[in-house]
N, C-alpha and C. Protein backbone atom coordinates (compact mmCIF):
# COMPACT_ATOMS: atom_id res chain seq x y z
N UNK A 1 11.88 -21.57 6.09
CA UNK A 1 10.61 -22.05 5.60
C UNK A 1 10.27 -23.34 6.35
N UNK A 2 8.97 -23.72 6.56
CA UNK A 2 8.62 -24.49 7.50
C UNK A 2 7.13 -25.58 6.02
N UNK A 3 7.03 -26.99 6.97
CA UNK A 3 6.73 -27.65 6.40
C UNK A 3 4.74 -26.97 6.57
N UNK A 4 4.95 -25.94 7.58
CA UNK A 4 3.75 -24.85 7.87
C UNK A 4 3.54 -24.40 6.57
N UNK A 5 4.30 -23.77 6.13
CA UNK A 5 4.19 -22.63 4.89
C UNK A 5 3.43 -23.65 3.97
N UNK A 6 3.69 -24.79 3.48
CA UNK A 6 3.35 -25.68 2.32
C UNK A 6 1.94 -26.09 2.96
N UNK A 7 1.53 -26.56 3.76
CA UNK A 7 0.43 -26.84 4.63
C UNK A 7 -0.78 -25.64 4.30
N UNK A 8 0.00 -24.42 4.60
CA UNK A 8 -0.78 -22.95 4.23
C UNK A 8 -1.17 -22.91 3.01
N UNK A 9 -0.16 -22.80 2.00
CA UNK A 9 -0.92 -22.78 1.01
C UNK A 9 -1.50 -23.39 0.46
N UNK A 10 -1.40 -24.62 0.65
CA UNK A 10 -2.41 -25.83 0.08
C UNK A 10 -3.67 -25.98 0.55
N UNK A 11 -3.96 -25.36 1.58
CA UNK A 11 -5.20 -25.36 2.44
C UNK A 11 -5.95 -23.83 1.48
N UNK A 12 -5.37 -23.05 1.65
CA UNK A 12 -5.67 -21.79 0.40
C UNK A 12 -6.07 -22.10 -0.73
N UNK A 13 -5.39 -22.76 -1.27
CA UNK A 13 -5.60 -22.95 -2.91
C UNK A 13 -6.60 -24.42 -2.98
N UNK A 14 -6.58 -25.17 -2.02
CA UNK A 14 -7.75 -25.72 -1.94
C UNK A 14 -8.84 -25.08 -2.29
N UNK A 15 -8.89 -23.99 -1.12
CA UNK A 15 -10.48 -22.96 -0.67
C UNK A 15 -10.32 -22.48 -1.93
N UNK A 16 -9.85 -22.09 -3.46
CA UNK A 16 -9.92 -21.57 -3.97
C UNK A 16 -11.09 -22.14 -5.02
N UNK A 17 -11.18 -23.27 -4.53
CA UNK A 17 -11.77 -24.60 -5.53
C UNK A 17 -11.61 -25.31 -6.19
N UNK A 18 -9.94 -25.81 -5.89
CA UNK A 18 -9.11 -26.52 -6.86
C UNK A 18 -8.71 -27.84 -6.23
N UNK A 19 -9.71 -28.54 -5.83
CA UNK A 19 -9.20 -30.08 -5.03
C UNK A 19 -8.10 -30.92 -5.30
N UNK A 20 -7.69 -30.53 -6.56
CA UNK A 20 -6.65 -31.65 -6.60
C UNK A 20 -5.18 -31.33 -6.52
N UNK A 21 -5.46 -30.25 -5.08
CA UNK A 21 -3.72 -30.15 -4.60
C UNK A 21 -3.73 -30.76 -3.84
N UNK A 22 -2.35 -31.35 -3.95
CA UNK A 22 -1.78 -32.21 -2.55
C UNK A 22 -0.62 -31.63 -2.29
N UNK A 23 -0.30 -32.52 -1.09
CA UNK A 23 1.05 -31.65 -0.62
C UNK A 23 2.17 -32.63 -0.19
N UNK A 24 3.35 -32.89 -0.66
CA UNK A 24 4.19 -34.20 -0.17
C UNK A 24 5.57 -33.61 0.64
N UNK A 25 5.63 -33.16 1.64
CA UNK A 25 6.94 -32.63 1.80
C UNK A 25 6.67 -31.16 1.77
N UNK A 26 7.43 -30.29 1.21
CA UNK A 26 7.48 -29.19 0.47
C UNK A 26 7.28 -28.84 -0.67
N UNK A 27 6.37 -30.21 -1.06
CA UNK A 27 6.41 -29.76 -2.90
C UNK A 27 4.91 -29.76 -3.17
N UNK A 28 4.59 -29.23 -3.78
CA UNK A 28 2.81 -29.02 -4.13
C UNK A 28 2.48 -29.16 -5.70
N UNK A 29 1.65 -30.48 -6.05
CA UNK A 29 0.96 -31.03 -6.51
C UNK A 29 -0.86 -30.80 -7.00
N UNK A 30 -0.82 -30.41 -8.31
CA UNK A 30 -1.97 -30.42 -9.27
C UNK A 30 -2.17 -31.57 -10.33
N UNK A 31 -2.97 -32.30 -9.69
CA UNK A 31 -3.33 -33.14 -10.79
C UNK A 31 -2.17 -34.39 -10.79
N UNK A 32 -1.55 -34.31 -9.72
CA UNK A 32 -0.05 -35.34 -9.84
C UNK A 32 1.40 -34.66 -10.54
N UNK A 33 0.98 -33.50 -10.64
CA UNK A 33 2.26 -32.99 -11.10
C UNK A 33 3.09 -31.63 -10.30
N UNK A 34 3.94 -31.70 -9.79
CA UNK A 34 4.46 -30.48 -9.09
C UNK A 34 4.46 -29.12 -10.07
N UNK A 35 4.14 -28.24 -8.87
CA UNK A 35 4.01 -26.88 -9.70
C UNK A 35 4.32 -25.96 -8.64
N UNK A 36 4.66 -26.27 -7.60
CA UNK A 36 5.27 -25.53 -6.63
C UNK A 36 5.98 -26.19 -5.30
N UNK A 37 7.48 -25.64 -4.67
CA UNK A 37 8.21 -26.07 -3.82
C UNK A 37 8.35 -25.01 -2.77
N UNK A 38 8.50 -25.15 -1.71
CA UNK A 38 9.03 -24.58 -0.42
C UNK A 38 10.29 -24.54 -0.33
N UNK A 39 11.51 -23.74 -0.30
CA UNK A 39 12.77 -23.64 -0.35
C UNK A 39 13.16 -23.13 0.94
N UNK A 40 14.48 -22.64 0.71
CA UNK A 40 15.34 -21.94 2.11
C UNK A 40 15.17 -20.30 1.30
N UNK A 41 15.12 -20.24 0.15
CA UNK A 41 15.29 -19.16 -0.71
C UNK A 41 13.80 -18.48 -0.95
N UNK A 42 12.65 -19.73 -0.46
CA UNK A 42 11.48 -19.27 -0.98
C UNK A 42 10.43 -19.68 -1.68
N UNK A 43 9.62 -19.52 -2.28
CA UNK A 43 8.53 -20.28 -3.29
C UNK A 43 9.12 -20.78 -4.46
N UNK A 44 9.04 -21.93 -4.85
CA UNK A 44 9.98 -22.45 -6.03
C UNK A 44 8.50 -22.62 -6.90
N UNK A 45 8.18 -21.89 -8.31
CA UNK A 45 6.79 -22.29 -8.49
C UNK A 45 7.00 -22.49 -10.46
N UNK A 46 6.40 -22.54 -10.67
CA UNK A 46 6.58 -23.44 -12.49
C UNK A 46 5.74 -22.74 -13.08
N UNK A 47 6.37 -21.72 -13.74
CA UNK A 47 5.24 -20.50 -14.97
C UNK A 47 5.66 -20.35 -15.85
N UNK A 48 4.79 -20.04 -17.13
CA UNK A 48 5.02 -19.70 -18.32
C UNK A 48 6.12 -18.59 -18.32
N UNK A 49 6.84 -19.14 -19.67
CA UNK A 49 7.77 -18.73 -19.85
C UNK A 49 7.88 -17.24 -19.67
N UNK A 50 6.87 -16.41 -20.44
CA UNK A 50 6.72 -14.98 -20.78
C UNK A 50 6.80 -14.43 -19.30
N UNK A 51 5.93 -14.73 -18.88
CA UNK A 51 5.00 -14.59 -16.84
C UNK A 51 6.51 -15.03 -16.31
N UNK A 52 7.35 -15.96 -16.13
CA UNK A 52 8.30 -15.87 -15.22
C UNK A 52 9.37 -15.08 -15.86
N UNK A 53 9.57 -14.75 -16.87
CA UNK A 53 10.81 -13.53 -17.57
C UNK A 53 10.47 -12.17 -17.35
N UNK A 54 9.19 -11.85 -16.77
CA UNK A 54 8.10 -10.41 -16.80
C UNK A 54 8.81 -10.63 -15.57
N UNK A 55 8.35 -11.58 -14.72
CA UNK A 55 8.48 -11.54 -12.97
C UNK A 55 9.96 -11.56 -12.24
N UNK A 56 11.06 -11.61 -13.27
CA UNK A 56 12.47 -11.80 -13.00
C UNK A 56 13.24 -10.07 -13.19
N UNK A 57 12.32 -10.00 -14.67
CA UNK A 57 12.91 -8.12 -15.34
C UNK A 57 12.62 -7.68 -14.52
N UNK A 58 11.52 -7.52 -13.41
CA UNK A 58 11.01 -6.70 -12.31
C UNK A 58 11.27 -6.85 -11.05
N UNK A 59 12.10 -7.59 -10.64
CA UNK A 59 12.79 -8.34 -9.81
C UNK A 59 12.16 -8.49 -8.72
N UNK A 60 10.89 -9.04 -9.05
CA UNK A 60 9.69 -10.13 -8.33
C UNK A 60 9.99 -11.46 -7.98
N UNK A 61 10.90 -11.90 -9.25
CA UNK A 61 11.16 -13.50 -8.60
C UNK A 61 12.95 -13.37 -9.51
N UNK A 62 13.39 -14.58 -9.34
CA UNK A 62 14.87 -14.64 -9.10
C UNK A 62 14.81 -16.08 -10.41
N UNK A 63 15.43 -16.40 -11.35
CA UNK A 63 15.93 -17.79 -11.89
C UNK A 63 15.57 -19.10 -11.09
N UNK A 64 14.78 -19.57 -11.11
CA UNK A 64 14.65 -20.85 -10.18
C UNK A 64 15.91 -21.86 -11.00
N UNK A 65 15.58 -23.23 -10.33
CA UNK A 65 16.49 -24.37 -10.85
C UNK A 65 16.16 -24.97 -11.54
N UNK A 66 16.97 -25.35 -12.87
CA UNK A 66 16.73 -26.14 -13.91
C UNK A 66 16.40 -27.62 -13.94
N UNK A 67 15.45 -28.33 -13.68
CA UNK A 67 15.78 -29.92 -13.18
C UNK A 67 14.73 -30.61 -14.31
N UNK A 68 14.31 -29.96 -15.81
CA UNK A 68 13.42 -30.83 -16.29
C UNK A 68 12.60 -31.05 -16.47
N UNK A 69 11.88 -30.47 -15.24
CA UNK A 69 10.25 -30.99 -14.93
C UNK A 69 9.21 -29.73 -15.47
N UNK A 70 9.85 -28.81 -15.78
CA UNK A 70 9.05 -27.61 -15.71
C UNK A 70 8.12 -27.83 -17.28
N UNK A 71 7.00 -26.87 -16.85
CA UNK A 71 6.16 -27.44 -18.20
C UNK A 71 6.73 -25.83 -18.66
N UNK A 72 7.20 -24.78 -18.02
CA UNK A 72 7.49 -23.33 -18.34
C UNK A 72 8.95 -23.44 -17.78
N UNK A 73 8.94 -22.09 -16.93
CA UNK A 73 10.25 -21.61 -15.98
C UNK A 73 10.12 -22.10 -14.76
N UNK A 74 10.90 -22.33 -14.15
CA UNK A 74 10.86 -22.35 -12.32
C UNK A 74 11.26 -21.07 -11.92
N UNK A 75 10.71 -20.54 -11.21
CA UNK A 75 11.24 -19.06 -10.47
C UNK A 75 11.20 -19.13 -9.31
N UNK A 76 11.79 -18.30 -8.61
CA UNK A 76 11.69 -18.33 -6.82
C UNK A 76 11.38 -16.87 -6.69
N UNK A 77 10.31 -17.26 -5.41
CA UNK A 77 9.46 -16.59 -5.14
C UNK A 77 10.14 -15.92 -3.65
N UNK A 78 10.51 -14.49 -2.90
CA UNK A 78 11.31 -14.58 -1.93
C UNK A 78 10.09 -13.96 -0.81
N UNK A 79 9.75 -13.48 -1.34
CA UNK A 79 8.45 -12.28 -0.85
C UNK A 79 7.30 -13.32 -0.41
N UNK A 80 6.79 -13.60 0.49
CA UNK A 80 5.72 -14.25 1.35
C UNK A 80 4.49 -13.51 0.58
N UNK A 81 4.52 -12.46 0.59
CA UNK A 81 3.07 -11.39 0.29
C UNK A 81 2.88 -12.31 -1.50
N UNK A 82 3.67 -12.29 -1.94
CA UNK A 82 3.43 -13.04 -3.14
C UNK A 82 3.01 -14.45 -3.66
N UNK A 83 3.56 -15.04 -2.91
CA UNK A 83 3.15 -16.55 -2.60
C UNK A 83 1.77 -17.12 -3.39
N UNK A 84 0.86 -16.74 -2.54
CA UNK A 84 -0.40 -17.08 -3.13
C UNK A 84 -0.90 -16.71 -4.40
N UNK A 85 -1.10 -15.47 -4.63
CA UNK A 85 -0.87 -15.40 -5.73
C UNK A 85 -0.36 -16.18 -7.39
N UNK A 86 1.25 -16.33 -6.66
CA UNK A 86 2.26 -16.68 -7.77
C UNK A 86 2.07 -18.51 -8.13
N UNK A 87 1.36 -18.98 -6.55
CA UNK A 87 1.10 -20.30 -6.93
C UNK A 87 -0.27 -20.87 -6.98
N UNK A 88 -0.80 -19.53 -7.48
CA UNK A 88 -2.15 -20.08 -7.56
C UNK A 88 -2.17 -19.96 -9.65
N UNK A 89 -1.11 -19.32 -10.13
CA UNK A 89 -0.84 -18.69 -11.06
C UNK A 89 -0.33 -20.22 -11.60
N UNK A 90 0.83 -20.92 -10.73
CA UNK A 90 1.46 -21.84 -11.10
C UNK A 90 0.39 -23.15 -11.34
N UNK A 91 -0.38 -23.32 -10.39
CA UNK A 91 -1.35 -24.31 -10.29
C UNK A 91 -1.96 -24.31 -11.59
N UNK A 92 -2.84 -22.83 -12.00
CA UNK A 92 -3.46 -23.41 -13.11
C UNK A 92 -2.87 -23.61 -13.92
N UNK A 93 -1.53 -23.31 -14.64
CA UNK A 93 -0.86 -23.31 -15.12
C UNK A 93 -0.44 -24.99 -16.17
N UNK A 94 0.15 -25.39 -14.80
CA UNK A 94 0.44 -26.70 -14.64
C UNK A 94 -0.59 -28.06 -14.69
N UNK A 95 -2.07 -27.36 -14.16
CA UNK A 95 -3.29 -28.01 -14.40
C UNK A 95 -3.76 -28.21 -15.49
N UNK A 96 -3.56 -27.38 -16.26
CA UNK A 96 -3.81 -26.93 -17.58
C UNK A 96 -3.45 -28.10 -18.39
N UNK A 97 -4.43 -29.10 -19.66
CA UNK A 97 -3.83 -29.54 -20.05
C UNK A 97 -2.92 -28.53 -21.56
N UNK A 98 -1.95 -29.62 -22.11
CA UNK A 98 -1.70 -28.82 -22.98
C UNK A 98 -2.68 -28.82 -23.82
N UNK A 99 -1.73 -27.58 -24.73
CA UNK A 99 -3.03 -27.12 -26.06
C UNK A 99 -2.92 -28.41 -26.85
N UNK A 100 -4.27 -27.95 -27.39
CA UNK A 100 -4.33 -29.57 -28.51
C UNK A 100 -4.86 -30.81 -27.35
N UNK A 101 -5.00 -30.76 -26.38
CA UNK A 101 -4.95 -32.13 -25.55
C UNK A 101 -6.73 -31.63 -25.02
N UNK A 102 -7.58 -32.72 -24.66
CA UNK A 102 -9.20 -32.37 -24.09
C UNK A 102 -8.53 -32.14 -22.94
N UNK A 103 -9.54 -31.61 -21.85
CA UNK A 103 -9.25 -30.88 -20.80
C UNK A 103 -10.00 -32.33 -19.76
């Protein structure tokens, strides 16, 4: 994985109409909060719980790493074709305020 790949999709999910991704490294940022990483393994991306246990039983994505931050699951993403998708999934996700909170 290349500091390309993170560059890519952030330029994507920009065009999607979501300005407030950034990109620091390999890690991708909504609103100031990470919701997706670039790995050696793949897309590291932060989804609801249900959505990343659906995407693991089907063996779409793999257990990501436990470190805390997740507002859901971390899963890894291995499949390129999925990518966009899975972190455009993560973005709103993570954008999202919580329930109960104004938007």
């Amino acid at each position: 994985m290349t500091e390309l790949d993170v560059d890519t999709l952030q330029i994507a999910l920009t065009e999607d109409g979501d300005l407030d991704v950034t990109a620091d490294g390999d890690d991708l940022f909504v609103q100031g909060r990470r919701f997706a990483r670039v790995t050696s393994q793949g897309l590291v991306v932060d989804l609801p719980q249900a959505r990343a246990a659906d995407l693991v039983a089907r063996g779409i994505a793999a257990p990501g790493p436990s470190d805390g931050t997740a507002r859901g699951e971390w899963v890894v993403i291995a499949d390129r074709e999925d990518w966009h998708e899975l972190a455009s999934e993560g973005r709103d996700f993570v954008g999202e305020p919580p329930v109960g909170h104004d938007s």
